[in-house]
C-alpha atoms as a PDB file:
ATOM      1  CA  UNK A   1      33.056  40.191  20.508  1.00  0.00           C
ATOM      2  CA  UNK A   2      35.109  43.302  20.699  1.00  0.00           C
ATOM      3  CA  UNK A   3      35.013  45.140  23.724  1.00  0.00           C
ATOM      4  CA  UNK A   4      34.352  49.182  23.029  1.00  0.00           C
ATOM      5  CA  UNK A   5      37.938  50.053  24.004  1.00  0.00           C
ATOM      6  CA  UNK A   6      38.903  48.046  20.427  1.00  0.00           C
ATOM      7  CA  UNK A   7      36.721  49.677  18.550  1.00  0.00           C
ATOM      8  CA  UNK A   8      37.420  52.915  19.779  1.00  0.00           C
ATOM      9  CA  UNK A   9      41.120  52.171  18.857  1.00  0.00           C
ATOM     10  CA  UNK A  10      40.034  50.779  15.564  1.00  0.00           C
ATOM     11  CA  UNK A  11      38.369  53.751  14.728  1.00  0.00           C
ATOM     12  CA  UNK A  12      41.291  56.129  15.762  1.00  0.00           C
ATOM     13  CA  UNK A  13      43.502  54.330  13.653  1.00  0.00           C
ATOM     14  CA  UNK A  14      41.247  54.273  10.424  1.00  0.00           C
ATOM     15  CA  UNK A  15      40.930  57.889  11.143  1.00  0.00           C
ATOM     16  CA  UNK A  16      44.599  58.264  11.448  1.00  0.00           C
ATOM     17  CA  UNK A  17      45.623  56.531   7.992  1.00  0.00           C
ATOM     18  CA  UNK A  18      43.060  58.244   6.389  1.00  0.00           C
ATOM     19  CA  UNK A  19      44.672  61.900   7.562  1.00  0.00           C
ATOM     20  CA  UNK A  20      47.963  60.660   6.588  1.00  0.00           C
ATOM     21  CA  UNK A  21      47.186  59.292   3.371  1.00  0.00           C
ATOM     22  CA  UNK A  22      45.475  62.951   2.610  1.00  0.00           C
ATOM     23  CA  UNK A  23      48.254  64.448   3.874  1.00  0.00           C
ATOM     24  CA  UNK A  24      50.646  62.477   1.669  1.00  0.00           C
ATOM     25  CA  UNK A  25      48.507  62.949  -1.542  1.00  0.00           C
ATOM     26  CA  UNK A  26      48.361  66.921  -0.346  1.00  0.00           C
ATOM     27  CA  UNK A  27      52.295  66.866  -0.155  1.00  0.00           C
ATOM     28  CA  UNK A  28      52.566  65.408  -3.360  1.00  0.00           C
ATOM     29  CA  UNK A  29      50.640  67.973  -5.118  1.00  0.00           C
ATOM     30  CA  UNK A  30      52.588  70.873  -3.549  1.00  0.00           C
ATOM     31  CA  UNK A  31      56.282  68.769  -4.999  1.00  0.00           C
ATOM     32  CA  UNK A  32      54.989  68.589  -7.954  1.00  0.00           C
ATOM     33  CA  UNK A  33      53.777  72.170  -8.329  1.00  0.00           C
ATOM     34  CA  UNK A  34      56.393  74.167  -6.220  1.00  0.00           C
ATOM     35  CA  UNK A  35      59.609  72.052  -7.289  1.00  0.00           C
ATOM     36  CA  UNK A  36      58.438  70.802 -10.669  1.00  0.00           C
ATOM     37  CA  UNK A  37      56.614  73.547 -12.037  1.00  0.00           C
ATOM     38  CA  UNK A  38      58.523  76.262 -10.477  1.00  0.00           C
ATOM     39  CA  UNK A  39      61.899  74.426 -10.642  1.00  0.00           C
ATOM     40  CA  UNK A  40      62.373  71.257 -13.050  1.00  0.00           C
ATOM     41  CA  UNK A  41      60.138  72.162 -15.878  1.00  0.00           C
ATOM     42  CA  UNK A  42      60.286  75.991 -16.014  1.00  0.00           C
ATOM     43  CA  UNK A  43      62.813  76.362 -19.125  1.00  0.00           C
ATOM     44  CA  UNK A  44      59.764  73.903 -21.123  1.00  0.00           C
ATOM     45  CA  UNK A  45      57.006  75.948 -19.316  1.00  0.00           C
ATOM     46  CA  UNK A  46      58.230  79.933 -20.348  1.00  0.00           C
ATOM     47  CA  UNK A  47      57.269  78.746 -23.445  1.00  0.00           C
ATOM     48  CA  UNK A  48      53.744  80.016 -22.906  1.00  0.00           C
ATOM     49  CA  UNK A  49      52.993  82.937 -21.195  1.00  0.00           C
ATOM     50  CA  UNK A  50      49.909  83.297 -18.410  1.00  0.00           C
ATOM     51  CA  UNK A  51      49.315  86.886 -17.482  1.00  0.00           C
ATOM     52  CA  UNK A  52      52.043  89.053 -19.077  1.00  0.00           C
ATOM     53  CA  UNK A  53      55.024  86.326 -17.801  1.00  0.00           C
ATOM     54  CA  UNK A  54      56.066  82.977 -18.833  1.00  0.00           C
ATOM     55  CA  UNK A  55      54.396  80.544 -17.275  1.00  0.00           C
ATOM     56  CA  UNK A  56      57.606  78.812 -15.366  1.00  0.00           C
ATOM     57  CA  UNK A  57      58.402  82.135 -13.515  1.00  0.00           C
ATOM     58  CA  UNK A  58      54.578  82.388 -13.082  1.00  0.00           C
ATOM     59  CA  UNK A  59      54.246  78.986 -11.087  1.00  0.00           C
ATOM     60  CA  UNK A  60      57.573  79.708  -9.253  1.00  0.00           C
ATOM     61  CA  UNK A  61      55.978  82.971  -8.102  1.00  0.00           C
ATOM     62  CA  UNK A  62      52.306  82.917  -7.816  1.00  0.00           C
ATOM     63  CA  UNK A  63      51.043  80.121  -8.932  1.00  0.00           C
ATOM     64  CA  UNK A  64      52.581  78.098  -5.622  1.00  0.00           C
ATOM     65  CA  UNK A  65      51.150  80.306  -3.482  1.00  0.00           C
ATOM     66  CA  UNK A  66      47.716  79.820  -5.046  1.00  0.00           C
ATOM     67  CA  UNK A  67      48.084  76.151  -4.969  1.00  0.00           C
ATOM     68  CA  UNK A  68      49.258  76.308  -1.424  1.00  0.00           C
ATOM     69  CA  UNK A  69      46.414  77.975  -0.421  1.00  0.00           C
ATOM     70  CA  UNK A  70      44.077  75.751  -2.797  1.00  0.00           C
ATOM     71  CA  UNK A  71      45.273  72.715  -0.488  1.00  0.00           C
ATOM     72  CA  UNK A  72      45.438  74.139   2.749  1.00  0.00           C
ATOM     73  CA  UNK A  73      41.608  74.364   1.880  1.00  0.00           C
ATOM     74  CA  UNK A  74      41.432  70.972   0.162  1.00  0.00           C
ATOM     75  CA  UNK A  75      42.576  69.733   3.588  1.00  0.00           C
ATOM     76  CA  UNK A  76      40.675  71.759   5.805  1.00  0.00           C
ATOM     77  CA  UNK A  77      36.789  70.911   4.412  1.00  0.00           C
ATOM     78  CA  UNK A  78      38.384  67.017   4.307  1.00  0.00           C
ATOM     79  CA  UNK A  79      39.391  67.147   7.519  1.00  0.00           C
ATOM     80  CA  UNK A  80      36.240  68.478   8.466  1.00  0.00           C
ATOM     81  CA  UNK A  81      34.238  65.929   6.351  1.00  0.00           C
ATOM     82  CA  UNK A  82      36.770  62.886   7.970  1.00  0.00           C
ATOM     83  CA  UNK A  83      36.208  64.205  11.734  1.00  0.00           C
END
């Protein structure tokens, strides 16, 4: 039988993959929307036009921002669920 010391450690480690593996899936998001939105696909993505400006110089400008705020809040209420 496992002594409460293991599954206290069990339990912090669970916890710990699980914050990583957000984080991780949170980083990705923010690649793909600062560096290939604002940055790889921009030239395919002016194109259209959101707002007044094409959409490539949109993302590069404001639409990372928004994102990056988007996941910072993403993170916080999982966090908060996780804990």
């Amino acid at each position: 039988m496992p002594s409460a010391s293991d599954r206290v450690q069990a339990a912090r480690r669970r916890h710990w993959r699980r914050n990583v593996t957000l984080t991780l899936c949170l980083l990705a998001v923010w690649a793909a929307v600062s560096l290939g939105c604002g940055v790889l696909f921009a030239d395919a993505l002016n194109a259209y036009t959101f707002v007044g400006a094409p959409l490539g110089f949109w993302f590069a400008q404001q639409g990372a921002v928004i994102t990056f705020v988007f996941l910072i809040l993403v993170y916080a209420l999982a966090m908060g669920r996780l804990d």
